[in-house]
PDB file of N, CA and C in Angstrom:
ATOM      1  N   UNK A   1      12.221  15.995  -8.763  1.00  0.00           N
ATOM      2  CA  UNK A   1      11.805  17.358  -8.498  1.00  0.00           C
ATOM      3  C   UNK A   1      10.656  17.308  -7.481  1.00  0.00           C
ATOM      4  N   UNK A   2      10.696  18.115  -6.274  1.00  0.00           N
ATOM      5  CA  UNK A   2       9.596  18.077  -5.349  1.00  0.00           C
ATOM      6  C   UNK A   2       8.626  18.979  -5.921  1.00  0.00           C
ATOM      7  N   UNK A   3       7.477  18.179  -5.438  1.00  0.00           N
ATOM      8  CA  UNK A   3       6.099  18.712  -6.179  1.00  0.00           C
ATOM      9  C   UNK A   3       6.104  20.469  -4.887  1.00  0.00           C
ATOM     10  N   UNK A   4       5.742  21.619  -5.527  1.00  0.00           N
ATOM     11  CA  UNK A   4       5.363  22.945  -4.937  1.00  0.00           C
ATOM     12  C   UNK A   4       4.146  22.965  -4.495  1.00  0.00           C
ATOM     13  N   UNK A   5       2.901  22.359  -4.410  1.00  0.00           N
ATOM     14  CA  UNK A   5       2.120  22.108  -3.889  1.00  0.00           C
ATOM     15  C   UNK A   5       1.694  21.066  -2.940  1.00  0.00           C
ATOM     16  N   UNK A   6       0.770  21.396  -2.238  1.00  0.00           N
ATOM     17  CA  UNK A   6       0.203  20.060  -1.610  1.00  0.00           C
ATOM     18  C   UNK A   6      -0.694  20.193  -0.686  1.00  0.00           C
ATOM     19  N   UNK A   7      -1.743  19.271  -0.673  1.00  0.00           N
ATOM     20  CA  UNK A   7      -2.919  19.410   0.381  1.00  0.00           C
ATOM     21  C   UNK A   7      -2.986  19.609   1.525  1.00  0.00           C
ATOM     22  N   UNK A   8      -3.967  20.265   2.350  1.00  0.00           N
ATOM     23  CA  UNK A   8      -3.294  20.385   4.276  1.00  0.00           C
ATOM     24  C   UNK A   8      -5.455  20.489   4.080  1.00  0.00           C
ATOM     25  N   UNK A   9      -5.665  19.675   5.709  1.00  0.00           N
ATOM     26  CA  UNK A   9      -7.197  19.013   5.708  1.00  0.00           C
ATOM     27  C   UNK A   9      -7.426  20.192   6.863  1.00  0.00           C
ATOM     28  N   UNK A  10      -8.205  21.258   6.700  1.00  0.00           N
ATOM     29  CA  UNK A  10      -8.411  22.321   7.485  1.00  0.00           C
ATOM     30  C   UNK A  10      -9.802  21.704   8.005  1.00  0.00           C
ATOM     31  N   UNK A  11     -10.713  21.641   7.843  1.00  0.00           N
ATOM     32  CA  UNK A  11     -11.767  20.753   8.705  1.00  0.00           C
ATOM     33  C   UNK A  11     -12.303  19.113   8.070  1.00  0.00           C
ATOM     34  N   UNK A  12     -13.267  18.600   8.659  1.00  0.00           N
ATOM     35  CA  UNK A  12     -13.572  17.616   7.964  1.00  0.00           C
ATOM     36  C   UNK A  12     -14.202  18.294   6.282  1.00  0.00           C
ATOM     37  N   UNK A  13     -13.995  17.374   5.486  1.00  0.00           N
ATOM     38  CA  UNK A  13     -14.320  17.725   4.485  1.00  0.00           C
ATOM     39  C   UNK A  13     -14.345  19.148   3.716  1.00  0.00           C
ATOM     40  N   UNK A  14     -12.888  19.400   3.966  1.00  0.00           N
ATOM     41  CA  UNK A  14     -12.657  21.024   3.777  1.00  0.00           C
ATOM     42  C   UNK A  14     -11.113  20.844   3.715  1.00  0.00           C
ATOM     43  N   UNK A  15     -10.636  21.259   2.371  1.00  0.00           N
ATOM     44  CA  UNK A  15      -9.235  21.067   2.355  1.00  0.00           C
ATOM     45  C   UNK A  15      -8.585  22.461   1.762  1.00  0.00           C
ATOM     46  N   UNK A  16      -7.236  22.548   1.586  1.00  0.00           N
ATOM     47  CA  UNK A  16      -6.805  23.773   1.012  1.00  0.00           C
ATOM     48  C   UNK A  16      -5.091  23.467   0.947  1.00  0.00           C
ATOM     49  N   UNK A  17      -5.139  24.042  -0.304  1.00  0.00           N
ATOM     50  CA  UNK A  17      -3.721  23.553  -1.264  1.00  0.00           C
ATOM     51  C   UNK A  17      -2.826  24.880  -0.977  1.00  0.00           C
ATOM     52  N   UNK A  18      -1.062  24.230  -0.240  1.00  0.00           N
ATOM     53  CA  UNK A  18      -0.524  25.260   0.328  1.00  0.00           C
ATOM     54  C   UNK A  18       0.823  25.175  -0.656  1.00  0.00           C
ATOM     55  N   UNK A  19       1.236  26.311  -0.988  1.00  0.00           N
ATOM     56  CA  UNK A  19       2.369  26.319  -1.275  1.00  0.00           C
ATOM     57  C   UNK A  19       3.541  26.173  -0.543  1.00  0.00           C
ATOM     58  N   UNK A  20       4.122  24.697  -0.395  1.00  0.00           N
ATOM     59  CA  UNK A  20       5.031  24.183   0.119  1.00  0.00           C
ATOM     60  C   UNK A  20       6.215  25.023   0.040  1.00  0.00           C
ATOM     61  N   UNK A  21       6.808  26.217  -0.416  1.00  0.00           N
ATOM     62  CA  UNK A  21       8.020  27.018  -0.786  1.00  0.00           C
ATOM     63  C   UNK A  21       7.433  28.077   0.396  1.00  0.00           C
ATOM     64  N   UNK A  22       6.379  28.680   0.592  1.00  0.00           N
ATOM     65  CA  UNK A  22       6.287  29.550   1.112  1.00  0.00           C
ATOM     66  C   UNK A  22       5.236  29.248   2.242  1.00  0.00           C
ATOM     67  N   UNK A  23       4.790  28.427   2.097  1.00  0.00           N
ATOM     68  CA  UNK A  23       3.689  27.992   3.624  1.00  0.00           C
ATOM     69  C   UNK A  23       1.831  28.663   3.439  1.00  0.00           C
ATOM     70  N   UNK A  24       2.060  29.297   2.403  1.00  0.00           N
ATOM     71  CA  UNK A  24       0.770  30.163   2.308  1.00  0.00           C
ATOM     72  C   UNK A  24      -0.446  29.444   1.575  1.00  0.00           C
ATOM     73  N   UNK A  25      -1.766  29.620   1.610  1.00  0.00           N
ATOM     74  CA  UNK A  25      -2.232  29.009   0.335  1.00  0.00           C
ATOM     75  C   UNK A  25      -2.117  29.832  -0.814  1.00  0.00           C
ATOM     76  N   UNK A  26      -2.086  28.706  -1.757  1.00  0.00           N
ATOM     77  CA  UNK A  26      -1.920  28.543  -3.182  1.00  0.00           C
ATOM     78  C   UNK A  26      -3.127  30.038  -3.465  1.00  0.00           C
ATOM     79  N   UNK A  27      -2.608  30.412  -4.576  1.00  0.00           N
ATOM     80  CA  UNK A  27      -3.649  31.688  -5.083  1.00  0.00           C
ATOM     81  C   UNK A  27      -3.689  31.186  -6.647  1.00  0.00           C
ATOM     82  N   UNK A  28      -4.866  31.008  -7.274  1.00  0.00           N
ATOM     83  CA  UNK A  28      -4.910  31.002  -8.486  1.00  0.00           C
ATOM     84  C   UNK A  28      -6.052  31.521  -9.248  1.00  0.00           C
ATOM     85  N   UNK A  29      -5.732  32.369 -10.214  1.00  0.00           N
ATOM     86  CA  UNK A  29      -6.388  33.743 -11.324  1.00  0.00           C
ATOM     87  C   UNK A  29      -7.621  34.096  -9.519  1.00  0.00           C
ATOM     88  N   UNK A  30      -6.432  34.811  -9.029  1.00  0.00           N
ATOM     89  CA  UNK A  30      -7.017  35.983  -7.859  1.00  0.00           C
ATOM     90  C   UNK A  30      -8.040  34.911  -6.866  1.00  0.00           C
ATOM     91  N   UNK A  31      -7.870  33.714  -6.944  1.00  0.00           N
ATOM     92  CA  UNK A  31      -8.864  32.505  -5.777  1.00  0.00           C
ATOM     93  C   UNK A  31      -7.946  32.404  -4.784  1.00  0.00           C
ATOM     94  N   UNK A  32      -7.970  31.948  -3.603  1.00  0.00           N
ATOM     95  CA  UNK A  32      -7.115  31.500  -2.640  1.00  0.00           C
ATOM     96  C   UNK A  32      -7.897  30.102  -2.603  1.00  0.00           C
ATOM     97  N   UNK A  33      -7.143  29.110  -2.756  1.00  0.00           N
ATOM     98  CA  UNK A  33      -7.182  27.631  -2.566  1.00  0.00           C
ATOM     99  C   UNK A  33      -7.434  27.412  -1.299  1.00  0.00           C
ATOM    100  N   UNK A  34      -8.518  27.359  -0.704  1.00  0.00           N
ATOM    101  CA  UNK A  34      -8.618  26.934   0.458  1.00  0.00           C
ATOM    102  C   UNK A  34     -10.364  26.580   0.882  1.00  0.00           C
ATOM    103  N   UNK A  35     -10.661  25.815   1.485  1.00  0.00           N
ATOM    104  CA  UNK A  35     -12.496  25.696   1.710  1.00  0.00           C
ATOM    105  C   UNK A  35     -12.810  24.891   0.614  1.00  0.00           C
ATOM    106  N   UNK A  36     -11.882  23.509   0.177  1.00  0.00           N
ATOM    107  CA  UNK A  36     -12.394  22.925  -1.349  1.00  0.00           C
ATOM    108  C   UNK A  36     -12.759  21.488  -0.573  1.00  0.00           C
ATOM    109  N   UNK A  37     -13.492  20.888  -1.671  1.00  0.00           N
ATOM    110  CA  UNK A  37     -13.981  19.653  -1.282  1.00  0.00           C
ATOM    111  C   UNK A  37     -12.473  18.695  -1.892  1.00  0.00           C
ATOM    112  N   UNK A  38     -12.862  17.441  -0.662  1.00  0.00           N
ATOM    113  CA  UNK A  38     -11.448  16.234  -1.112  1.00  0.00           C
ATOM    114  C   UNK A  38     -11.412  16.350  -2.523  1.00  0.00           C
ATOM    115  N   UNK A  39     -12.495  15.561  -3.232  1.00  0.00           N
ATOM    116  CA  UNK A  39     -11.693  15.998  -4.773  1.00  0.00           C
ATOM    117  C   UNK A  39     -11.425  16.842  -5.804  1.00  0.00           C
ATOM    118  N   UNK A  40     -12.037  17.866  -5.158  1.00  0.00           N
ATOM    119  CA  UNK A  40     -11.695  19.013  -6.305  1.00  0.00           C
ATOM    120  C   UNK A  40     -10.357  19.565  -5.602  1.00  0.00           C
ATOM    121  N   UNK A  41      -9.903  19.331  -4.512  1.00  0.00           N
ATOM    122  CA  UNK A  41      -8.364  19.868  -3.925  1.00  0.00           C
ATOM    123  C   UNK A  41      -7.871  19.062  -4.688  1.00  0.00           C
ATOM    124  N   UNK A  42      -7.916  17.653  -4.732  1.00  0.00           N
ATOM    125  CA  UNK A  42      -7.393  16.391  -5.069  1.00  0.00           C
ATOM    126  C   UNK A  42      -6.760  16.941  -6.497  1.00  0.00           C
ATOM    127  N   UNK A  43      -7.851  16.756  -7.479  1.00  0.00           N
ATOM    128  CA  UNK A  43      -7.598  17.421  -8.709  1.00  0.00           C
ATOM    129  C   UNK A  43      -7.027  19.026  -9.209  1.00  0.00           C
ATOM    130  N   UNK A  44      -6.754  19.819  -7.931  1.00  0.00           N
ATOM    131  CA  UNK A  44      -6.504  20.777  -8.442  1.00  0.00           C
ATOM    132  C   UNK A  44      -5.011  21.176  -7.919  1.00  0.00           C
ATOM    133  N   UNK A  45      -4.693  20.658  -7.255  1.00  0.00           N
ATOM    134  CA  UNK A  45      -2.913  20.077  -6.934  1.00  0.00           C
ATOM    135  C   UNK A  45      -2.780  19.102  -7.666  1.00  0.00           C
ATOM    136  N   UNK A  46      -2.526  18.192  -7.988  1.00  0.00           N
ATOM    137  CA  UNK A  46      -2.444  17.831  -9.253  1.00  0.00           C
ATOM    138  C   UNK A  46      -2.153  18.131 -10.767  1.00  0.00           C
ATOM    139  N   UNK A  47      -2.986  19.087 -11.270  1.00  0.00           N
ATOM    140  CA  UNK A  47      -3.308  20.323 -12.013  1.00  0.00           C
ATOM    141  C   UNK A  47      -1.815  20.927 -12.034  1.00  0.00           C
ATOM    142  N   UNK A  48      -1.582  21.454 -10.965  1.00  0.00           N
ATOM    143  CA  UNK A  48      -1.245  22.332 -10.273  1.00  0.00           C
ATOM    144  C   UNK A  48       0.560  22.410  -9.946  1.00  0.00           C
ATOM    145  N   UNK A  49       0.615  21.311  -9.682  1.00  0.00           N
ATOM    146  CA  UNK A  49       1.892  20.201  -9.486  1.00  0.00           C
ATOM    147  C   UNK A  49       2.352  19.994 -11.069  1.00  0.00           C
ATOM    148  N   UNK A  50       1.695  19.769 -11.650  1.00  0.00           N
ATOM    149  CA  UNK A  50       2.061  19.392 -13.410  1.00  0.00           C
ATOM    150  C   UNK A  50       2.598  20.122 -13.772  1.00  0.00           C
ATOM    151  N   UNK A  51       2.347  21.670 -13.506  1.00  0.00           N
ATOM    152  CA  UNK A  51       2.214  22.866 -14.667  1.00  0.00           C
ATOM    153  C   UNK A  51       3.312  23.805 -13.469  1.00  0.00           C
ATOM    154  N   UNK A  52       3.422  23.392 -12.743  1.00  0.00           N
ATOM    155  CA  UNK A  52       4.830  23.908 -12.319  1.00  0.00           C
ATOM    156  C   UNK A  52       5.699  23.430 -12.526  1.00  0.00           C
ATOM    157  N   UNK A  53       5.952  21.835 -12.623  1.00  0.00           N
ATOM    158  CA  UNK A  53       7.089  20.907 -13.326  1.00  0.00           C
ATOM    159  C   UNK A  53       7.123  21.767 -14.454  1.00  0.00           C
ATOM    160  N   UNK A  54       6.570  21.415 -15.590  1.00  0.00           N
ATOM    161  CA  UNK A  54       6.529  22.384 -16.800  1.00  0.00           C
ATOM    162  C   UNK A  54       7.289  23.529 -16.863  1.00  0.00           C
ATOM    163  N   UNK A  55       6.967  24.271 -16.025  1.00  0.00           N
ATOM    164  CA  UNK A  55       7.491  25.681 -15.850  1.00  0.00           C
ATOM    165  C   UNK A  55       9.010  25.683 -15.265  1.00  0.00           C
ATOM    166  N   UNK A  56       9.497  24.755 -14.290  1.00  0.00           N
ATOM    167  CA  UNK A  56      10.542  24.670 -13.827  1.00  0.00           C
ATOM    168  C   UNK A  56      11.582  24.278 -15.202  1.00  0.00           C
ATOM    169  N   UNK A  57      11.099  23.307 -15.895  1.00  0.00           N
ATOM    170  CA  UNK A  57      11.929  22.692 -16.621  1.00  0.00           C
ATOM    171  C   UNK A  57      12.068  23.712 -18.219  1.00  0.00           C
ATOM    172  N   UNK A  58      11.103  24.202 -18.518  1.00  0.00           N
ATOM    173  CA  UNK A  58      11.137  25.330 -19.579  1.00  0.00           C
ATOM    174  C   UNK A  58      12.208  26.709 -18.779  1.00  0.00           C
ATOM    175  N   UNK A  59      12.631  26.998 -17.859  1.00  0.00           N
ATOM    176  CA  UNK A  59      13.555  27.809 -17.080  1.00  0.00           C
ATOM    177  C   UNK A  59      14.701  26.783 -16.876  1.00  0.00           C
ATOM    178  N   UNK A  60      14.916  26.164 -16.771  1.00  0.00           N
ATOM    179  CA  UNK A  60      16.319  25.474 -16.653  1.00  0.00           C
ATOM    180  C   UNK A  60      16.959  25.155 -18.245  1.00  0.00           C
ATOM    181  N   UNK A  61      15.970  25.287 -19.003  1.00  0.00           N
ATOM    182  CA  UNK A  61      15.959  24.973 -20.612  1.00  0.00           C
ATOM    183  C   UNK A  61      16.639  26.039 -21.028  1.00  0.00           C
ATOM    184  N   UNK A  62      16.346  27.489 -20.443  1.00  0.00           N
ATOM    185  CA  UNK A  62      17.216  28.355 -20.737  1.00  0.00           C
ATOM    186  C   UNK A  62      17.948  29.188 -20.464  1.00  0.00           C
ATOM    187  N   UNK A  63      18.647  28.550 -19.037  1.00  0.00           N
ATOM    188  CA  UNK A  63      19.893  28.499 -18.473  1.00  0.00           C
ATOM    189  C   UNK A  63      20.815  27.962 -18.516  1.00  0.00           C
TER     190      UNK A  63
END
């Protein structure tokens, strides 16, 4: 399963997590993912990536 997220390096030390399905950044509880430091992007695709697997596979569960 391809991960729906993933990092893109908008300046030095300034990253922002894009939703690979739609090209946009990631929005989460009303934030736009974007202007984060390497590891808190790091960790929050990650996060992020997990809990959409999750979600994909709980929907195919009940189809």
């Amino acid at each position: 399963m391809a991960d729906r997220y993933a990092l893109r390096k908008e300046l030095p030390q300034s990253w922002s997590i894009i939703d690979v399905f739609t090209g946009q950044p990631a929005v989460v509880r009303q934030r736009v993912m974007v202007g984060m430091s390497p590891r808190d992007a790091e960790d929050m695709v990650a996060q992020m990536n997990a809990r959409d697997v999750k979600r994909r596979e709980r929907a195919e569960r009940k189809t």
